[in-house]
N, C-alpha and C. Protein backbone atom coordinates (compact mmCIF):
# COMPACT_ATOMS: atom_id res chain seq x y z
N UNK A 1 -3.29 -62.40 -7.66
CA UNK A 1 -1.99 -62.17 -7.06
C UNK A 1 -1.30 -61.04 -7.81
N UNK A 2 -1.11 -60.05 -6.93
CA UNK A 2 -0.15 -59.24 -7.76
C UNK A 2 1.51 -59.46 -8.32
N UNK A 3 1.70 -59.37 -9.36
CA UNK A 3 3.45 -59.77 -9.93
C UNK A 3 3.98 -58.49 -9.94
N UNK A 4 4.89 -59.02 -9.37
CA UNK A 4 6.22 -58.21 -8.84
C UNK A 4 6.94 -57.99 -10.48
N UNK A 5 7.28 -56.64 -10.45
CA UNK A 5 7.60 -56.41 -12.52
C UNK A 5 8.66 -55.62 -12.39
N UNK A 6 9.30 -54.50 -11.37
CA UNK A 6 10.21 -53.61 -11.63
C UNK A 6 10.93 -54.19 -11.10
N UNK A 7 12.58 -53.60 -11.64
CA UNK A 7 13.88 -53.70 -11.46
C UNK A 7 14.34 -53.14 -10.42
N UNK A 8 13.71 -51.95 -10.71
CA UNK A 8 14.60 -50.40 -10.17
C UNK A 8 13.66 -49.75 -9.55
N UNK A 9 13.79 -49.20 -8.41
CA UNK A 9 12.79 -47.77 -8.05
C UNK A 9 14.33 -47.31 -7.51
N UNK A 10 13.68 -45.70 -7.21
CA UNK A 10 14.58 -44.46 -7.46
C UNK A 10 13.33 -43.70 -5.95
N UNK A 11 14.48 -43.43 -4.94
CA UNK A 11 13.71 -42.64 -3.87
C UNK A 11 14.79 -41.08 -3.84
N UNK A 12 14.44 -40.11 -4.56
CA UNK A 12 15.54 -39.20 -4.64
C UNK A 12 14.36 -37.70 -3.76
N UNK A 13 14.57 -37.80 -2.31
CA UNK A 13 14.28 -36.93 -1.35
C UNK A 13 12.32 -36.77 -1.41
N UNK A 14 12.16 -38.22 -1.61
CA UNK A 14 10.68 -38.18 -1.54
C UNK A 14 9.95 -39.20 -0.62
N UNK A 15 10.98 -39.67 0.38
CA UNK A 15 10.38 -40.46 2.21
C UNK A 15 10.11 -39.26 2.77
N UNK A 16 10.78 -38.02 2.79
CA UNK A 16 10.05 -37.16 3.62
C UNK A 16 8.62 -36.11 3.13
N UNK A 17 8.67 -36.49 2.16
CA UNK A 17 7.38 -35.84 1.37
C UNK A 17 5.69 -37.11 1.53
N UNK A 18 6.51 -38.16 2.27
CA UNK A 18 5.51 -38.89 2.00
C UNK A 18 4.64 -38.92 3.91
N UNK A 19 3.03 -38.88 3.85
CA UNK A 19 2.71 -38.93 5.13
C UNK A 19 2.84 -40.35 5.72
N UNK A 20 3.25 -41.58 5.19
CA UNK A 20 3.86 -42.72 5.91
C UNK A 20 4.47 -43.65 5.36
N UNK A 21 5.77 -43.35 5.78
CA UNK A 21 6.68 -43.79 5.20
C UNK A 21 7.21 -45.18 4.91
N UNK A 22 6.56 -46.26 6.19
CA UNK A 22 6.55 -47.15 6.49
C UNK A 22 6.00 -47.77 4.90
N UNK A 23 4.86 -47.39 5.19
CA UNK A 23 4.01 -48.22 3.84
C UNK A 23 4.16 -47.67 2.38
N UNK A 24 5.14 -46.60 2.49
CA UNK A 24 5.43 -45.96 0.60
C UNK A 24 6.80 -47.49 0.55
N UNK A 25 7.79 -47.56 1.68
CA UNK A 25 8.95 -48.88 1.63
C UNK A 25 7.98 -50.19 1.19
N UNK A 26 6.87 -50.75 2.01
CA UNK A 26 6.28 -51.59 1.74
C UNK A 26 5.99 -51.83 -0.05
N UNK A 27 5.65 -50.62 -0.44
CA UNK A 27 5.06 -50.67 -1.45
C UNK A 27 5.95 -50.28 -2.81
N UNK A 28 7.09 -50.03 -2.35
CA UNK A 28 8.41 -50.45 -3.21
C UNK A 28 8.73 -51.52 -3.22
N UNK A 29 8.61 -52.48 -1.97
CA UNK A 29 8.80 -53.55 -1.99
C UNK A 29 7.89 -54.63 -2.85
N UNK A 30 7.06 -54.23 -2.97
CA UNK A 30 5.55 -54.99 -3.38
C UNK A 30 5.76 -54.97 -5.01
N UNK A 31 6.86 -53.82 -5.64
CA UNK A 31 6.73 -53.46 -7.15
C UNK A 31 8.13 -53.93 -7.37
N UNK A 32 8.52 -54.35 -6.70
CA UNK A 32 10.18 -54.97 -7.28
C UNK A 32 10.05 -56.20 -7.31
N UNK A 33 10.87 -56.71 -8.61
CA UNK A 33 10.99 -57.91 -8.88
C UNK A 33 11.79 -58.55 -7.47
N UNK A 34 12.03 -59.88 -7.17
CA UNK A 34 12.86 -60.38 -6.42
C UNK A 34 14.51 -59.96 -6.97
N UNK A 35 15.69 -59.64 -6.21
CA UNK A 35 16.36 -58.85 -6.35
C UNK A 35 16.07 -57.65 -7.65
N UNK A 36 15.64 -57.02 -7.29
CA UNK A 36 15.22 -55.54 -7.40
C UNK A 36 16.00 -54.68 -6.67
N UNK A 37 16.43 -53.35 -7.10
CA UNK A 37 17.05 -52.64 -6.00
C UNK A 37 16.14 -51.08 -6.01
N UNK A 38 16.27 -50.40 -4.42
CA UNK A 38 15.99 -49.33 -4.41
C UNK A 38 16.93 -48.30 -4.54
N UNK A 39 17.37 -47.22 -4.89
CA UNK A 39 17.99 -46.45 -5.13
C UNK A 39 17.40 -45.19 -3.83
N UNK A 40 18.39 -44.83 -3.14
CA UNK A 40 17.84 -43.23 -2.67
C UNK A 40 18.82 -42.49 -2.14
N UNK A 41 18.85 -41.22 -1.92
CA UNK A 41 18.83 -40.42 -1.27
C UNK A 41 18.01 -39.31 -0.50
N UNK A 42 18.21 -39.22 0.58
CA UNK A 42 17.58 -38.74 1.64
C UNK A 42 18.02 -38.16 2.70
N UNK A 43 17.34 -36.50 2.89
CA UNK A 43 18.34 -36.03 4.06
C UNK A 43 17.26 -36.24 5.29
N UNK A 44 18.33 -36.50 6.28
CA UNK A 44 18.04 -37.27 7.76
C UNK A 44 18.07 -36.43 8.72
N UNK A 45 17.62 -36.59 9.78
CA UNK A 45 17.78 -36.03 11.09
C UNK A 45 19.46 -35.47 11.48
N UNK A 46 19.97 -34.46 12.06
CA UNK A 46 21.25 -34.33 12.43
C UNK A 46 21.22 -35.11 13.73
N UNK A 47 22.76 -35.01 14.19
CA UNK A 47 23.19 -35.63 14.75
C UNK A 47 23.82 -34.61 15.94
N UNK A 48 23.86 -33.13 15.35
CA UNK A 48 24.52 -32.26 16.26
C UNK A 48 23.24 -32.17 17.14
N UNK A 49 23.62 -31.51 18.50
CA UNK A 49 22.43 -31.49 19.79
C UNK A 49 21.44 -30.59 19.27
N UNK A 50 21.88 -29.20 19.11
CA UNK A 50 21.27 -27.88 19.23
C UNK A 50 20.88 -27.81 17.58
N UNK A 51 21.51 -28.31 16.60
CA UNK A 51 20.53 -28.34 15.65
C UNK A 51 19.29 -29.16 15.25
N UNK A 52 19.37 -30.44 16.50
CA UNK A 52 17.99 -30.94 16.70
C UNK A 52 16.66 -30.17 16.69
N UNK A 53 16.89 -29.31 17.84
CA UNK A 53 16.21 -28.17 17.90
C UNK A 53 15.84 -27.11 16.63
N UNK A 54 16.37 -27.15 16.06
CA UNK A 54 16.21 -26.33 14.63
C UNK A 54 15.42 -27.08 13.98
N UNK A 55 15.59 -28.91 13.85
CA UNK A 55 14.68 -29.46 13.06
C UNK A 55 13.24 -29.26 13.32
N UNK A 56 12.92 -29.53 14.74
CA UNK A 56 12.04 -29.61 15.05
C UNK A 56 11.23 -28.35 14.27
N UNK A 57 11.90 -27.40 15.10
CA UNK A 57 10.82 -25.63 14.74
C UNK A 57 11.44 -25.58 13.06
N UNK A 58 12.01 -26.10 12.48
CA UNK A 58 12.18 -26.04 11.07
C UNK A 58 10.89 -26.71 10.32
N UNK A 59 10.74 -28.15 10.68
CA UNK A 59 9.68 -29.22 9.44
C UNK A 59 8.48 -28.39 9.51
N UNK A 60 7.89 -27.16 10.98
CA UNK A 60 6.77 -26.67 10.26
C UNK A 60 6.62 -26.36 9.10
N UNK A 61 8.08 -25.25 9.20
CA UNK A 61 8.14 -24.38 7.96
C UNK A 61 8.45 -25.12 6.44
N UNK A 62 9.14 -26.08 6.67
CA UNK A 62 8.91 -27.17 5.30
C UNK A 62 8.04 -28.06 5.50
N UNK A 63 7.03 -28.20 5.83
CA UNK A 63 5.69 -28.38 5.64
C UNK A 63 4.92 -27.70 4.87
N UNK A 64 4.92 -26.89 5.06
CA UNK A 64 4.38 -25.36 4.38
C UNK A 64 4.63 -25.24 3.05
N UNK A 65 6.23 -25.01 3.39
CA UNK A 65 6.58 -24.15 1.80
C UNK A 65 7.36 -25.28 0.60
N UNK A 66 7.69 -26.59 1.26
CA UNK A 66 8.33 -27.45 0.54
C UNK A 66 7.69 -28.77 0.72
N UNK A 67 6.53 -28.97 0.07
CA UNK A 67 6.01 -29.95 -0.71
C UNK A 67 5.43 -30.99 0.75
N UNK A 68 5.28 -30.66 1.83
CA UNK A 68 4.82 -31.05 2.70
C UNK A 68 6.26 -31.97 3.05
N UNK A 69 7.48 -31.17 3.04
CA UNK A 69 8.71 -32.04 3.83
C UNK A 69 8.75 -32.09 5.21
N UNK A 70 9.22 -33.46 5.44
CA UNK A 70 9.47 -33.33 7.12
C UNK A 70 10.49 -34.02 7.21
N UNK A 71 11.61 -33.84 8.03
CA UNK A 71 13.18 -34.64 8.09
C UNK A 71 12.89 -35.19 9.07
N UNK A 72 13.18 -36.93 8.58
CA UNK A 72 13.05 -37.95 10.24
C UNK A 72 14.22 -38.60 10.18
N UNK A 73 13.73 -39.96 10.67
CA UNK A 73 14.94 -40.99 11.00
C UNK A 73 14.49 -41.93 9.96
N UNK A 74 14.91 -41.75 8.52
CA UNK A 74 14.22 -42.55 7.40
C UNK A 74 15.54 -43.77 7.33
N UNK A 75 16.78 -43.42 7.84
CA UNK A 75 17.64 -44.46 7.50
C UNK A 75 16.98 -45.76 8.73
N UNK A 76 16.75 -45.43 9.69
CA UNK A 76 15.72 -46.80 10.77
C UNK A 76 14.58 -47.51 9.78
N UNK A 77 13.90 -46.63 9.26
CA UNK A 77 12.78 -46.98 8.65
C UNK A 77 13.47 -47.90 7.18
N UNK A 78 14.44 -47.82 6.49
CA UNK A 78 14.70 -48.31 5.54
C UNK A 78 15.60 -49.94 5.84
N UNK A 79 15.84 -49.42 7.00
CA UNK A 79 16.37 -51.08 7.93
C UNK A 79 15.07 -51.75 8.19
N UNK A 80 14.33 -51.12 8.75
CA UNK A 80 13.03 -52.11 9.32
C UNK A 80 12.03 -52.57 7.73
N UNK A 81 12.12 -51.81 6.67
CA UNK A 81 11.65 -52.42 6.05
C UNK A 81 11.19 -53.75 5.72
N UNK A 82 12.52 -54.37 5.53
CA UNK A 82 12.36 -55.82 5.09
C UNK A 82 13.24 -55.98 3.85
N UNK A 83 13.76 -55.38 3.45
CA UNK A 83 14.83 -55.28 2.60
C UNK A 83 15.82 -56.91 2.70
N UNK A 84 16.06 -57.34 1.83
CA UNK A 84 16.90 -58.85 1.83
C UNK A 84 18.36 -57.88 2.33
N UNK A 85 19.01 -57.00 0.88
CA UNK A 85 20.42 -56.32 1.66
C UNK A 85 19.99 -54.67 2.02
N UNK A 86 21.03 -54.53 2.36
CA UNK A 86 20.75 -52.90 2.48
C UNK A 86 22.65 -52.49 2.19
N UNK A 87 22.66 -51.24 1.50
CA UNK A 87 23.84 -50.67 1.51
C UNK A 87 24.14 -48.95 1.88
N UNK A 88 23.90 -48.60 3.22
CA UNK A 88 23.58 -47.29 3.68
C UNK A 88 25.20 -46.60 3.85
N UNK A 89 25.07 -45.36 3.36
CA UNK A 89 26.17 -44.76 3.52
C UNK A 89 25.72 -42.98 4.07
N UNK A 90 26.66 -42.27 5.12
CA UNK A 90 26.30 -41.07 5.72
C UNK A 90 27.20 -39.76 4.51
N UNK A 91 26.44 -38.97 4.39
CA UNK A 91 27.33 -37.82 3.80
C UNK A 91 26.55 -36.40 4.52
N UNK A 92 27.64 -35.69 4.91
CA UNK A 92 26.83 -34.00 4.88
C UNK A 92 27.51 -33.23 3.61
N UNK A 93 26.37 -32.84 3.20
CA UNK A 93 26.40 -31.83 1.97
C UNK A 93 26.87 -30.42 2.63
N UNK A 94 27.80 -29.83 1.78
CA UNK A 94 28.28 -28.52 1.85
C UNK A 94 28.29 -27.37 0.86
N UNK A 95 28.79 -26.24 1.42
CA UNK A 95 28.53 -25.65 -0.04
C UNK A 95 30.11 -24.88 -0.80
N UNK A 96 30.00 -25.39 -1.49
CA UNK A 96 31.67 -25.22 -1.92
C UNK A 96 32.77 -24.89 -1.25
N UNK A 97 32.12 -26.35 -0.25
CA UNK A 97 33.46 -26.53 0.28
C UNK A 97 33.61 -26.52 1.67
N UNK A 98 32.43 -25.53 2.07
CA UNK A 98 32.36 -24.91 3.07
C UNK A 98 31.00 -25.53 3.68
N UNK A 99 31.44 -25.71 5.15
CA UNK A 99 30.13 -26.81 6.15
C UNK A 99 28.88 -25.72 5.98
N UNK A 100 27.81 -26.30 5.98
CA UNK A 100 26.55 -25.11 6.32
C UNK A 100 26.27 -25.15 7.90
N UNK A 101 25.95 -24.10 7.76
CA UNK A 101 25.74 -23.33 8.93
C UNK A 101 24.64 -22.83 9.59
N UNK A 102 24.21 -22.12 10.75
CA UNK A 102 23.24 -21.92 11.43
C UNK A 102 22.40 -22.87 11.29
N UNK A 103 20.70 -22.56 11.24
CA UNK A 103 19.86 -23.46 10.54
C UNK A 103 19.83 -24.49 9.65
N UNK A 104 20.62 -24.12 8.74
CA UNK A 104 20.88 -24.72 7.45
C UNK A 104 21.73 -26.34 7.93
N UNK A 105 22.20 -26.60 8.70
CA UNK A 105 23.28 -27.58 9.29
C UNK A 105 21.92 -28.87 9.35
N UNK A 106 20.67 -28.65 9.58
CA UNK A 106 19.64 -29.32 9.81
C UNK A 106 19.54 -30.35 8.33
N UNK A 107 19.41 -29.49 7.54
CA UNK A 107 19.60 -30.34 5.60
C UNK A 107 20.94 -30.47 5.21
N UNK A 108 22.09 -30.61 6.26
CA UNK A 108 23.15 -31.11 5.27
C UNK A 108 22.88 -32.49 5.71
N UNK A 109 22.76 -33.20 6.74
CA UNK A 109 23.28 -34.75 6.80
C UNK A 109 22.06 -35.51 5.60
N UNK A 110 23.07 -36.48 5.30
CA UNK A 110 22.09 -37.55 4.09
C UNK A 110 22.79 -38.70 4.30
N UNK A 111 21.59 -39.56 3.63
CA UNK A 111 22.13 -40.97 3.56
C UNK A 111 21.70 -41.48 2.02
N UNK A 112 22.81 -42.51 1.51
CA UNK A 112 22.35 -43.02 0.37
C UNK A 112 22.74 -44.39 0.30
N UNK A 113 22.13 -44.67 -0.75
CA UNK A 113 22.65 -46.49 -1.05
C UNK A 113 21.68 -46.80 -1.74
N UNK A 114 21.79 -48.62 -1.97
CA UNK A 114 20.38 -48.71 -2.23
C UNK A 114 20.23 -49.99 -1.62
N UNK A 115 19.24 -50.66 -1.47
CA UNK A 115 18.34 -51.90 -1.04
C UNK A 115 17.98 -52.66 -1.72
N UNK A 116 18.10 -53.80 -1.45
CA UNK A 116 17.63 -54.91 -2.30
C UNK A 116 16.85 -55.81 -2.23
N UNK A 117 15.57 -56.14 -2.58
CA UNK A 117 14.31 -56.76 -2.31
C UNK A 117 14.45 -58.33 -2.41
């Protein structure tokens, strides 16, 4: 039987680096003690129409050049887990101050919190 030993895991922008995401959650789950928490942040799919479209023809190109990234719907995936709580919160990142723009509007939305096994 495997024993459950960690406290803490830490997901800081590495669900989209992973090729399935489903089973990297599983397997946080599998290494946390009973209340254990996950820690993350993660940037998500937008929410605006037309920068949908940007994601899409965007994750080639961070595929490529950034560590095999792809931006999904990781806050669904961190509900379906199996998580006992969950504490999800929305932020878009800016840049001093100022909303990003064109393309770039695709990597501001994020979500953080953490989960508890």
């Amino acid at each position: 039987a495997v024993v459950s030993t960690q406290s803490t895991g830490v997901c800081f922008h590495s669900l989209c680096s992973s090729s399935n995401v489903s089973m990297a959650l599983l397997e946080i789950l599998r290494v946390l003690k009973p209340g254990g928490k996950m820690y993350f942040i993660e940037h998500v799919m937008t929410k605006r129409k037309y920068s949908k479209y940007w994601v899409v023809q965007m994750n080639y190109a961070l595929q490529l050049s950034a560590w095999d990234c792809h931006i999904g719907d990781f806050r669904s995936q961190i509900e379906r887990a199996g998580f006992s709580k969950l504490n999800i919160s929305e932020l878009e990142l800016s840049f001093r101050g100022a909303r990003m723009f064109g393309p770039m509007w695709c990597l501001s939305p994020h979500i953080y919190g953490y989960a508890v096994k």
